[in-house]
C-alpha atoms as a PDB file:
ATOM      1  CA  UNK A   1     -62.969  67.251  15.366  1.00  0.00           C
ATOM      2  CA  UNK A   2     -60.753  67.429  12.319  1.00  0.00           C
ATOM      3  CA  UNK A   3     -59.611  64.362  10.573  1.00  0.00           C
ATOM      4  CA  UNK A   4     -55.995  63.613   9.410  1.00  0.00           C
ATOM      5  CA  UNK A   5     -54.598  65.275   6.259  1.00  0.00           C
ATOM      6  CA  UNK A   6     -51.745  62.662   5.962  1.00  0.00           C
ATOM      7  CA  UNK A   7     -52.228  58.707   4.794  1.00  0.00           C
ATOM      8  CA  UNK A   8     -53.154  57.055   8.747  1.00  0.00           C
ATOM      9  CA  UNK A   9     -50.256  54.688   8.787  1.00  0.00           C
ATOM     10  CA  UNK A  10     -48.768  57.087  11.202  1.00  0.00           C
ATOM     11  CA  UNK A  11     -46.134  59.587  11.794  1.00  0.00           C
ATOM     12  CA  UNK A  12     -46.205  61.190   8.249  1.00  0.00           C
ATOM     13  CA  UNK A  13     -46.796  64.850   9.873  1.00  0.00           C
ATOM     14  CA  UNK A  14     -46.557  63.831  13.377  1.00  0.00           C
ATOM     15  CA  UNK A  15     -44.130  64.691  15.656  1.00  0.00           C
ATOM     16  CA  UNK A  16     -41.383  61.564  16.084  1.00  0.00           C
ATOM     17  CA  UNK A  17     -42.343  58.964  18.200  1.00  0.00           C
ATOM     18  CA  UNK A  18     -46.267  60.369  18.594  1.00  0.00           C
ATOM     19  CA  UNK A  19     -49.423  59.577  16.705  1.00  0.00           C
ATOM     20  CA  UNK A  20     -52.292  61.308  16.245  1.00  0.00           C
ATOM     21  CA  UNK A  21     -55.585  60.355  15.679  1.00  0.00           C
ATOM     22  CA  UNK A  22     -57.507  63.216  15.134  1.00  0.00           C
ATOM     23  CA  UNK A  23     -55.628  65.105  12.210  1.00  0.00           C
ATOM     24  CA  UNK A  24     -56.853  66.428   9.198  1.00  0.00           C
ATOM     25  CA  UNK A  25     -58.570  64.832   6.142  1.00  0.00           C
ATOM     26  CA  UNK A  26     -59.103  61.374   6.129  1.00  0.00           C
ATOM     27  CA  UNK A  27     -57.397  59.743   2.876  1.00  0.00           C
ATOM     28  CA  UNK A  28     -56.958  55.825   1.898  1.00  0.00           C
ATOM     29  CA  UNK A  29     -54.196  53.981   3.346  1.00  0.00           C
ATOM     30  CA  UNK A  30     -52.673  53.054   0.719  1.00  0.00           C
ATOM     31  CA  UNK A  31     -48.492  53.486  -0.177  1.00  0.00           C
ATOM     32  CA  UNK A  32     -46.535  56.243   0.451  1.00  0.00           C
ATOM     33  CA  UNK A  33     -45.964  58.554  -2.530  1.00  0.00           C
ATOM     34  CA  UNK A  34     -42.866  59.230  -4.356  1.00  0.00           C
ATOM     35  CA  UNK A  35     -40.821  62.574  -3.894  1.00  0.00           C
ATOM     36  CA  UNK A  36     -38.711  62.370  -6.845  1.00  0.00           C
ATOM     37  CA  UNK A  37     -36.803  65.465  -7.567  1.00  0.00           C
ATOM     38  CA  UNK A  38     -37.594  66.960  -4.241  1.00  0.00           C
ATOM     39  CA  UNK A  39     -36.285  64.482  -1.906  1.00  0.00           C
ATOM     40  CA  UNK A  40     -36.233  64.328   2.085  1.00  0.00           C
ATOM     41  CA  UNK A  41     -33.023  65.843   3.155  1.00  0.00           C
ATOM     42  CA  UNK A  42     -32.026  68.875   4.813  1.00  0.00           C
ATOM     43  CA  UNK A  43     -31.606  72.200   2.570  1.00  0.00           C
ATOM     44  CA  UNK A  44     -29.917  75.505   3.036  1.00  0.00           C
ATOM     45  CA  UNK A  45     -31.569  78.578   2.953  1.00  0.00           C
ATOM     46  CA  UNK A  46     -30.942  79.249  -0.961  1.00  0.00           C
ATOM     47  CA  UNK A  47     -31.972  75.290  -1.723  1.00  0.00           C
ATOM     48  CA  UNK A  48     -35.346  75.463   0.541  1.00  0.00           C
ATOM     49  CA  UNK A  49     -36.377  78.943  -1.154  1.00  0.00           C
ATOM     50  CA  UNK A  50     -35.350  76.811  -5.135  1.00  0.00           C
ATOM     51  CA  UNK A  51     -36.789  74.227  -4.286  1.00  0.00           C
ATOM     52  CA  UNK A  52     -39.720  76.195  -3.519  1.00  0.00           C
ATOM     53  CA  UNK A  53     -40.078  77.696  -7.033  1.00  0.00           C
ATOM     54  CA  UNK A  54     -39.538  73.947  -8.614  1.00  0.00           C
ATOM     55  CA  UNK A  55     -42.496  72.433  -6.374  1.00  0.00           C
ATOM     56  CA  UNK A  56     -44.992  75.947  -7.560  1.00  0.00           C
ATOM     57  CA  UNK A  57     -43.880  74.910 -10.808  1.00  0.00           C
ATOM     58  CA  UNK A  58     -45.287  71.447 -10.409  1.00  0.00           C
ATOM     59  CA  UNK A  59     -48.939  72.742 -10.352  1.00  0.00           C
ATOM     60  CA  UNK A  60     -49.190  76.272 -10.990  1.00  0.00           C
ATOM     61  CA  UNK A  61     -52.552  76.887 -11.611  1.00  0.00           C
ATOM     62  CA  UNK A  62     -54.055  75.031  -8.475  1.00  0.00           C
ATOM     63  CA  UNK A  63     -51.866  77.471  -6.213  1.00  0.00           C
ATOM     64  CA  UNK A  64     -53.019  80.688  -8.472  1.00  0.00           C
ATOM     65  CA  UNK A  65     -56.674  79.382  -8.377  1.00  0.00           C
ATOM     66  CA  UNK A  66     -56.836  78.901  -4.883  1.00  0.00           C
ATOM     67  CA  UNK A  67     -55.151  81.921  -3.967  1.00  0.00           C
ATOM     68  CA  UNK A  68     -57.048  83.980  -6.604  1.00  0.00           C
ATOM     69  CA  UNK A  69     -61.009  82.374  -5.174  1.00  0.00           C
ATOM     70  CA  UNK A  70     -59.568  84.062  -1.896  1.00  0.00           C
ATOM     71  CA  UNK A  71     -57.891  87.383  -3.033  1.00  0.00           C
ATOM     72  CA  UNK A  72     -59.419  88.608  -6.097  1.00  0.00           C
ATOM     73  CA  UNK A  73     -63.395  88.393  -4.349  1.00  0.00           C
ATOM     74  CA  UNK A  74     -61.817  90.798  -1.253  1.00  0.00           C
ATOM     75  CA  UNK A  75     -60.072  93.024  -3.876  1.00  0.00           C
ATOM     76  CA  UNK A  76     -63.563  93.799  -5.509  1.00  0.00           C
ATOM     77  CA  UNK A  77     -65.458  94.283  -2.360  1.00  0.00           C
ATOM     78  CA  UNK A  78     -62.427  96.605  -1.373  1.00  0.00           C
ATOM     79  CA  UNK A  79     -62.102  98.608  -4.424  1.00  0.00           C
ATOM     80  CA  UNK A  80     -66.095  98.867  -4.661  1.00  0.00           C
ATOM     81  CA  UNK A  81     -65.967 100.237  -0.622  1.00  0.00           C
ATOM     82  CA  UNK A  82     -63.066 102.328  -1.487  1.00  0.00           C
ATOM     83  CA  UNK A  83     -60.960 100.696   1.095  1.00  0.00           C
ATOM     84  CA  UNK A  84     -57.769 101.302  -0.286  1.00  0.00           C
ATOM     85  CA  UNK A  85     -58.396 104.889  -1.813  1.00  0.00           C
ATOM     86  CA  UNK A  86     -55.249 106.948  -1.036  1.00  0.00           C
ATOM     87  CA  UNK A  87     -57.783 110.111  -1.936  1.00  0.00           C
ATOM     88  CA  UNK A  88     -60.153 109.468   1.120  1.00  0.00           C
ATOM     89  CA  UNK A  89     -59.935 109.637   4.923  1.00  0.00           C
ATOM     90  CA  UNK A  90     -60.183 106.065   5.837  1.00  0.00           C
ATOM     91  CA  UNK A  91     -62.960 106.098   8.653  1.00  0.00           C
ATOM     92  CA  UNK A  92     -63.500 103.912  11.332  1.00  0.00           C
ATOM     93  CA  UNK A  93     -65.872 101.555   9.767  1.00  0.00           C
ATOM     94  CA  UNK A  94     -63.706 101.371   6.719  1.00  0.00           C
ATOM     95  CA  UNK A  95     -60.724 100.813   8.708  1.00  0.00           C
ATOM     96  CA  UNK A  96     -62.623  97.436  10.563  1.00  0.00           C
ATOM     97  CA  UNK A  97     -63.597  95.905   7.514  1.00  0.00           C
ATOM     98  CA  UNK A  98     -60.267  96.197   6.144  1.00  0.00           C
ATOM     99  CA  UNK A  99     -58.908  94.987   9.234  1.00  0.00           C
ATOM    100  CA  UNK A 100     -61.373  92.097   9.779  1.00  0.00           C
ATOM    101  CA  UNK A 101     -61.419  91.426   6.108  1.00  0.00           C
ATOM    102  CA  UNK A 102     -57.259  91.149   5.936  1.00  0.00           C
ATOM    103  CA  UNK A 103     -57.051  88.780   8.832  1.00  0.00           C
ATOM    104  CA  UNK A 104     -59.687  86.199   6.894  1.00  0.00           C
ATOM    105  CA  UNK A 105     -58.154  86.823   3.635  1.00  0.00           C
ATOM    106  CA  UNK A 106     -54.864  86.269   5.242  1.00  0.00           C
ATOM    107  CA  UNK A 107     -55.872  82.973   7.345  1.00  0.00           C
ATOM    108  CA  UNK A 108     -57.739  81.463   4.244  1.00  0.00           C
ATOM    109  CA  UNK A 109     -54.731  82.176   1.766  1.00  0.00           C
ATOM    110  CA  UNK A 110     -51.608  80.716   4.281  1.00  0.00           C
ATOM    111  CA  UNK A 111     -53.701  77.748   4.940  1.00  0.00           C
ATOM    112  CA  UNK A 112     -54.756  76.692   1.584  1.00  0.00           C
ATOM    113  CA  UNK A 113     -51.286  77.387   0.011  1.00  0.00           C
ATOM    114  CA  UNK A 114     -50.049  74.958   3.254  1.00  0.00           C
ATOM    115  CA  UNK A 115     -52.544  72.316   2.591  1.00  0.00           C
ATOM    116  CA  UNK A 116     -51.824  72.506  -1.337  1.00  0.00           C
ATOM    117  CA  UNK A 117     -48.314  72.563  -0.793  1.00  0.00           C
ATOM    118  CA  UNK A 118     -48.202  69.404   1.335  1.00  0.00           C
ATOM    119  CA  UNK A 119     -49.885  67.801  -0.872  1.00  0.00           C
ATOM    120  CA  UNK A 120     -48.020  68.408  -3.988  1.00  0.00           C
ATOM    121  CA  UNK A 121     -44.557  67.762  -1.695  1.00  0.00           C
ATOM    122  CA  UNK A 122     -45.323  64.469  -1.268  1.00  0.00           C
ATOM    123  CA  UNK A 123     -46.628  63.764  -4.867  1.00  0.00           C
ATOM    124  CA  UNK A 124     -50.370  63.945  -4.376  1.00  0.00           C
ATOM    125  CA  UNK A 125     -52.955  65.686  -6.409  1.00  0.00           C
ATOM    126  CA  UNK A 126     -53.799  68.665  -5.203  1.00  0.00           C
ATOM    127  CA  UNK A 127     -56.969  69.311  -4.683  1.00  0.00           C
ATOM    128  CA  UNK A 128     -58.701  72.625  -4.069  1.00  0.00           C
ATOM    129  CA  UNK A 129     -61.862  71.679  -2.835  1.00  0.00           C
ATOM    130  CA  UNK A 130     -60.373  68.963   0.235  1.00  0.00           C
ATOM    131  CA  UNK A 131     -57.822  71.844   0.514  1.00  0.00           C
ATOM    132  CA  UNK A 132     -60.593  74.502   1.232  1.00  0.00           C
ATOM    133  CA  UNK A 133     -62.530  71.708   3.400  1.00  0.00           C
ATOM    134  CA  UNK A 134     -59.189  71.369   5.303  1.00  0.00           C
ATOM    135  CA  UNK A 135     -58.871  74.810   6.279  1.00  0.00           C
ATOM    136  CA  UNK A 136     -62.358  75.468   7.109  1.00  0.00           C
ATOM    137  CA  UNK A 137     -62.361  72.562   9.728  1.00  0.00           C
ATOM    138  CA  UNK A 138     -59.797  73.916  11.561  1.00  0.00           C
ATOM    139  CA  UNK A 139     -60.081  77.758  11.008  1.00  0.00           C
ATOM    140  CA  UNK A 140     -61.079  78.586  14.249  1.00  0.00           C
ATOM    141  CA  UNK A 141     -57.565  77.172  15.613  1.00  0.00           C
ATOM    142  CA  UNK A 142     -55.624  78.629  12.511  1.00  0.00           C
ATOM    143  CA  UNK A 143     -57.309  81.788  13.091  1.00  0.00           C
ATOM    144  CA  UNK A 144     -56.187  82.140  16.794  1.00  0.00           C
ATOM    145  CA  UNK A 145     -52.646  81.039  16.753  1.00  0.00           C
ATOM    146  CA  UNK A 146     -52.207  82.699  13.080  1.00  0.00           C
ATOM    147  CA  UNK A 147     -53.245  85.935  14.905  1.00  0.00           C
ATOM    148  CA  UNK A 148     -51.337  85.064  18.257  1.00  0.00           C
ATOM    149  CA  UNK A 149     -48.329  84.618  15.980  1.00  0.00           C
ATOM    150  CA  UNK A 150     -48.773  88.072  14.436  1.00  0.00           C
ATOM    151  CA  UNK A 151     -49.386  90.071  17.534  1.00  0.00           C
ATOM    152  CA  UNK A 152     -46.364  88.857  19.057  1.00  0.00           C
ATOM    153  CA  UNK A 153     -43.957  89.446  16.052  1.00  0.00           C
ATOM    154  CA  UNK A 154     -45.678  92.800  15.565  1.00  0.00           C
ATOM    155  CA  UNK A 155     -45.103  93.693  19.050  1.00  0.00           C
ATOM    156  CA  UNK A 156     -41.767  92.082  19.095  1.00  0.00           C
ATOM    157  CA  UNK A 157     -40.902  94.735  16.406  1.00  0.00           C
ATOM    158  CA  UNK A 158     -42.554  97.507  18.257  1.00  0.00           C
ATOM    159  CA  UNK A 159     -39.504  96.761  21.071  1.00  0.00           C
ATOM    160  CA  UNK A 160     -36.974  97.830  18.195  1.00  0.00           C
ATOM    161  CA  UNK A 161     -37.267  94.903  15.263  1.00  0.00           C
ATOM    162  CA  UNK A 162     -34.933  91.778  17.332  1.00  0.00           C
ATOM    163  CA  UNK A 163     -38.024  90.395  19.238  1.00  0.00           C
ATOM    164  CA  UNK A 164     -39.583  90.952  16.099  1.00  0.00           C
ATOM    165  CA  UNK A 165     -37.469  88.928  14.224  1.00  0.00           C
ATOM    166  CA  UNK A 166     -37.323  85.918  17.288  1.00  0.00           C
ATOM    167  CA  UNK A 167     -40.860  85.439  17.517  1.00  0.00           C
ATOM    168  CA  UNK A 168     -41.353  85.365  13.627  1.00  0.00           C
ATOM    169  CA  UNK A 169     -38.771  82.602  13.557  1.00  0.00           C
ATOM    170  CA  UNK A 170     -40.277  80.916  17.238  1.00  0.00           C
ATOM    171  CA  UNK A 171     -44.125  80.806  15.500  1.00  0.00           C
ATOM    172  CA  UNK A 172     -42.828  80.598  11.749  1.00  0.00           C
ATOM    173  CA  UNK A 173     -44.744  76.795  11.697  1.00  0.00           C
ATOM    174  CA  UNK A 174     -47.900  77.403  13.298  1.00  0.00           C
ATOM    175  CA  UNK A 175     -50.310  76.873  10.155  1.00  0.00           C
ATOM    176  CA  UNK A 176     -48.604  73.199   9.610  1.00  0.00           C
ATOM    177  CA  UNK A 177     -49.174  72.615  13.361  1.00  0.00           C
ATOM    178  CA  UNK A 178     -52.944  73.029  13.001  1.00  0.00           C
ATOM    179  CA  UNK A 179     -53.335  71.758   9.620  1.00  0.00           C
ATOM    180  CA  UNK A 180     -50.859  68.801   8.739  1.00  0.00           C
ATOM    181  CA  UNK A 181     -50.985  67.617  12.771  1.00  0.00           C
ATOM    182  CA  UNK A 182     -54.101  68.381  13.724  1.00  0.00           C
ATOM    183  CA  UNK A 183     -53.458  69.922  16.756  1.00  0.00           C
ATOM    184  CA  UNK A 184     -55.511  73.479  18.173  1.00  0.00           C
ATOM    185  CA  UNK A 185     -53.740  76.963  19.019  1.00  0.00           C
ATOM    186  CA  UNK A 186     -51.868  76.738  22.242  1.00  0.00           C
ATOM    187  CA  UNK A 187     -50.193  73.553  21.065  1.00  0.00           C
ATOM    188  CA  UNK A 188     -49.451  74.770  17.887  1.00  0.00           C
ATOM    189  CA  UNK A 189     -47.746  77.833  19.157  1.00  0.00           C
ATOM    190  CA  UNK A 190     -45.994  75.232  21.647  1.00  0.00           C
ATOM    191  CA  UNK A 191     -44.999  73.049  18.489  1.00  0.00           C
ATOM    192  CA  UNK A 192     -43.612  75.793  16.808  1.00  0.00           C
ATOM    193  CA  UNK A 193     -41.990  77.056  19.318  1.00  0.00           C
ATOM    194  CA  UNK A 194     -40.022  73.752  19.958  1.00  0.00           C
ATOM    195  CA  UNK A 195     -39.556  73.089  15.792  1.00  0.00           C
ATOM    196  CA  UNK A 196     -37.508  76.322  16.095  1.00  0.00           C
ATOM    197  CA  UNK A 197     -34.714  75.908  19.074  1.00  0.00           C
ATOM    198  CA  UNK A 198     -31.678  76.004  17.505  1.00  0.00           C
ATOM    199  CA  UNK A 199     -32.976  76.349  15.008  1.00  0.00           C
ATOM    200  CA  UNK A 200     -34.004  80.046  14.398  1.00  0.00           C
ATOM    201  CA  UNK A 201     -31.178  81.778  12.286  1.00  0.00           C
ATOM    202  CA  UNK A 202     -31.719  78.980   9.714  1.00  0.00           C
ATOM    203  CA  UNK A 203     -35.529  79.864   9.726  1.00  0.00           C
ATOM    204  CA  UNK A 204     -34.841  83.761   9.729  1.00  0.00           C
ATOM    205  CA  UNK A 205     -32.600  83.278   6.746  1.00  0.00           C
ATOM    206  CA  UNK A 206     -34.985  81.528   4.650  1.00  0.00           C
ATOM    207  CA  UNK A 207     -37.751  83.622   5.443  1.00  0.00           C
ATOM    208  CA  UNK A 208     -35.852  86.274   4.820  1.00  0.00           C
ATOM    209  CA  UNK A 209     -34.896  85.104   1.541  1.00  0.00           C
ATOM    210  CA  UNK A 210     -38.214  85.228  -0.014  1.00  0.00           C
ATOM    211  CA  UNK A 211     -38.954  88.508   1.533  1.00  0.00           C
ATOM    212  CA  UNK A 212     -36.320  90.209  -0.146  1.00  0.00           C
ATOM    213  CA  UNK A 213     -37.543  88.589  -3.259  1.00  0.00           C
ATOM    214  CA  UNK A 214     -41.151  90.101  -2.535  1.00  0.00           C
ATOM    215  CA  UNK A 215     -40.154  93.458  -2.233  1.00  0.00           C
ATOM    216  CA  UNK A 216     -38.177  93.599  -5.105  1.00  0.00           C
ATOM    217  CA  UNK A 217     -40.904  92.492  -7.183  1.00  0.00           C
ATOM    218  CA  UNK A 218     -43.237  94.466  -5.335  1.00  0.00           C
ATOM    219  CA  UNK A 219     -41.262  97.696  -6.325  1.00  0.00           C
ATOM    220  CA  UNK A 220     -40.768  97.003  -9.622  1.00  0.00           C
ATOM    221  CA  UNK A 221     -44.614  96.262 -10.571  1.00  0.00           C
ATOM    222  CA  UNK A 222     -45.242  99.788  -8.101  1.00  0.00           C
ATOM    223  CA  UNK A 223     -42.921 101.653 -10.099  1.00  0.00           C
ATOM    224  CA  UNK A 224     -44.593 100.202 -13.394  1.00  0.00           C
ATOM    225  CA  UNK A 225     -48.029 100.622 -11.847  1.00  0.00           C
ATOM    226  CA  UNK A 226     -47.163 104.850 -11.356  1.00  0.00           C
ATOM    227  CA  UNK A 227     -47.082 105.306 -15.001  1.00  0.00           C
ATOM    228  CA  UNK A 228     -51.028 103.955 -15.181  1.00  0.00           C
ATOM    229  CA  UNK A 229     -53.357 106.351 -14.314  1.00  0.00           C
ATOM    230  CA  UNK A 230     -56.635 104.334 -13.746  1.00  0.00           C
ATOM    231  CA  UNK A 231     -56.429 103.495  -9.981  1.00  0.00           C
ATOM    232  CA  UNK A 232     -59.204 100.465 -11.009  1.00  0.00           C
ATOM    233  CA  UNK A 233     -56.177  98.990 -13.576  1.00  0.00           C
ATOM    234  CA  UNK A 234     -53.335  99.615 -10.533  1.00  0.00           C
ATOM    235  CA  UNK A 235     -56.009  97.344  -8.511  1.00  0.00           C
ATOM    236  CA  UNK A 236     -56.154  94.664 -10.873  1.00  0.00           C
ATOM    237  CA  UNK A 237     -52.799  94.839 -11.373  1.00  0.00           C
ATOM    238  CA  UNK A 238     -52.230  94.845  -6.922  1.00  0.00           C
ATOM    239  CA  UNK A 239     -54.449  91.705  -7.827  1.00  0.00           C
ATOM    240  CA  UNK A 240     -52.763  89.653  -9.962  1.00  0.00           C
ATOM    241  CA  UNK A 241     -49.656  90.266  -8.486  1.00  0.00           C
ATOM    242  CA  UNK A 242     -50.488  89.068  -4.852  1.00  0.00           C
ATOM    243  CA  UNK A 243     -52.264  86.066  -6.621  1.00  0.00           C
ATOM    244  CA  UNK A 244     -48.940  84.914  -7.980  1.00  0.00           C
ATOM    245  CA  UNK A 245     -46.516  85.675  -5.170  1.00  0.00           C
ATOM    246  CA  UNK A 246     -48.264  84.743  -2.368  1.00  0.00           C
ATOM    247  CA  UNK A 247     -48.439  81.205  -2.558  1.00  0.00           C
ATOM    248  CA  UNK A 248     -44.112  81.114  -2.146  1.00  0.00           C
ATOM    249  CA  UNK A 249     -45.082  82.141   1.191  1.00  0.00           C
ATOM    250  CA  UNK A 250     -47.198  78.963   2.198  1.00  0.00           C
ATOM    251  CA  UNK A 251     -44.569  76.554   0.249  1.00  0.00           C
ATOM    252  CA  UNK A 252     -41.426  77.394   1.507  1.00  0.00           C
ATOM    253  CA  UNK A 253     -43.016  77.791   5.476  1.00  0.00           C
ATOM    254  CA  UNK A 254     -43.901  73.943   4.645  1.00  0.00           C
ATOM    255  CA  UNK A 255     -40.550  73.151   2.923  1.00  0.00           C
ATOM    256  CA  UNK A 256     -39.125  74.433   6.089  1.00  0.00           C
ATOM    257  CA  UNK A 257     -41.186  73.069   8.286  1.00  0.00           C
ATOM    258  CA  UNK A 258     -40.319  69.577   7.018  1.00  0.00           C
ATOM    259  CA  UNK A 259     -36.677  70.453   6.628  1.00  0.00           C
ATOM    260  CA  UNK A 260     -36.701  71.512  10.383  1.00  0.00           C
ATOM    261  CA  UNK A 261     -38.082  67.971  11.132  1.00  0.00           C
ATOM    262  CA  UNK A 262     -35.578  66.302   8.847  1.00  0.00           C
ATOM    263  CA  UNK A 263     -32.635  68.033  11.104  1.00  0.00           C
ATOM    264  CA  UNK A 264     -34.501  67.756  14.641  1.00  0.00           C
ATOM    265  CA  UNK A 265     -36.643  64.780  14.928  1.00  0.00           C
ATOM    266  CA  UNK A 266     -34.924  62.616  11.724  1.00  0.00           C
ATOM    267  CA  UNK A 267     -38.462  62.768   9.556  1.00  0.00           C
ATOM    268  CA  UNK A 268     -36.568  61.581   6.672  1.00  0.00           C
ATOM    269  CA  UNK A 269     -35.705  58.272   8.165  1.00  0.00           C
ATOM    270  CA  UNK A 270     -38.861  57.634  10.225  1.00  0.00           C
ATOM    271  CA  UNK A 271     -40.796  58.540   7.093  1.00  0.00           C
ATOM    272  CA  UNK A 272     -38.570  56.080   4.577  1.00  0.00           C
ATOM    273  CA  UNK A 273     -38.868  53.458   7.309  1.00  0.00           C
ATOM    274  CA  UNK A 274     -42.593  53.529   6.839  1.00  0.00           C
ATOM    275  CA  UNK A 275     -42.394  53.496   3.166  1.00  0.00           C
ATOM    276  CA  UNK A 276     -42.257  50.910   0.286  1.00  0.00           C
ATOM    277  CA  UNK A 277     -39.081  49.694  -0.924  1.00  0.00           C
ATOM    278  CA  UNK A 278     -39.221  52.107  -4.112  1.00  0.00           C
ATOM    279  CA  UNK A 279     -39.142  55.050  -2.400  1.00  0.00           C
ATOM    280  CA  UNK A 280     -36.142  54.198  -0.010  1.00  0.00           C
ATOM    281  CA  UNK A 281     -34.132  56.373  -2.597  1.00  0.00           C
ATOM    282  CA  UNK A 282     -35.693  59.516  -1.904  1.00  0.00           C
ATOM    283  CA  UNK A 283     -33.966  60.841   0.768  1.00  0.00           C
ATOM    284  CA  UNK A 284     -30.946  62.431  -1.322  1.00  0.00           C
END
């Protein structure tokens, strides 16, 4: 069973008025962290998606790291399968690995930008190793709803892009289920689900937000990738970029997974009424 990610004084990443005693990551009991800057309130769109940027700012490297032990190892073992060579006939086999190899890569990378992120949120030192221990004691959970998440959303956009769009905003917090409350798939998926009622154009809009931002950057590095001609150099360059961007993904899912709290179940004041004196002035 996983342990707790969050300090065990209780209801730090539980839902309000529950406890759980089987999260993730067991850590001292000792006082609640500081937020400074990036205090406990709720945020727009445009404000969750900032203050996303400001808290990858914080530690950089740890999120580039992380994401790059994942990414770059799958990019070699692509490149050296030819798994993404436009010049060849993908075959079947080719097409499973790739398949089987994006879903890991994918799982891995959202939960250990989520597990990073939390930590660094609430003022902690990130640490790659616990985050990687994290994930991998609950990635048989984070695997199944991650993927039950994605089959509905791409099916929902199979039925002409609006059940798309409601089931990517109804499952938008299932890694933070599993990881920060310790709870398996179906629940998750539940949790999510109720994190989002009435809640769903506000998620939509900040996912959205950092989308947009994704593809434009993802254009502009193509369109500056077409001028190389060594498909090994566009590769690295696929590499580096993914390693960079990605981890937005993971922080602003767990910014807004905390801001939905802060509007549905008050997290702000249950978590300041747990806290020390000196941080009472975080919630801004």
């Amino acid at each position: 069973m996983a342990k707790r990610l969050l300090p065990s004084f209780t209801l730090l990443a539980c839902p309000a008025g529950d406890k759980f005693e089987n999260t993730l990551l067991l850590l001292p009991s000792t006082r609640l962290p500081t937020m400074t800057d990036l205090g406990l309130r709720p945020r727009k769109a445009t404000e969750l998606v900032d203050a996303a940027f400001q808290l990858y700012r914080r530690e950089p490297l740890q999120f580039i790291i992380g994401l790059g032990v994942i990414y770059i190892p799958w990019m070699v073992i692509a490149g050296f399968l030819g798994l993404q060579s436009a010049d060849v006939a993908p075959t079947l086999t080719k097409t499973m690995i790739s398949l089987v190899g994006g879903v890991l890569v994918y799982t891995l990378a959202g939960g250990v930008s989520t597990v990073l992120a939390n930590d660094v949120y609430f003022n902690r030192s990130p640490d790659l190793g616990r985050a990687f221990r994290a994930v991998g004691m609950s990635f048989v959970p984070l695997l199944l709803s991650m993927m039950a998440a994605a089959l509905a959303v791409g099916f929902g956009f199979a039925l002409l892009i609006v059940p798309g769009l409601f089931f990517l905003a109804k499952f938008f917090a299932v890694k933070q289920a599993v990881l920060l409350e310790g709870v398996s798939a179906g629940p998750a998926l539940g949790r999510s689900s109720k994190l989002s009622e009435g809640y769903k154009k506000h998620i939509l809009l900040t996912i959205g937000i950092v989308f947009l931002l994704n593809i434009a950057l993802t254009v502009g590095v193509g369109l500056f990738s077409r001028i190389i001609p060594s498909s090994l150099v566009r590769l690295a360059i696929s590499t580096i970029f993914t390693t960079l961007i990605y981890p937005l993904y993971g922080i602003t899912e767990t910014l807004l997974y905390y801001d939905v709290r802060i509007r549905k179940e008050g997290f702000d004041i249950e978590y300041l009424s747990t806290a020390p004196a000196e941080t009472n002035a975080v919630a801004t």
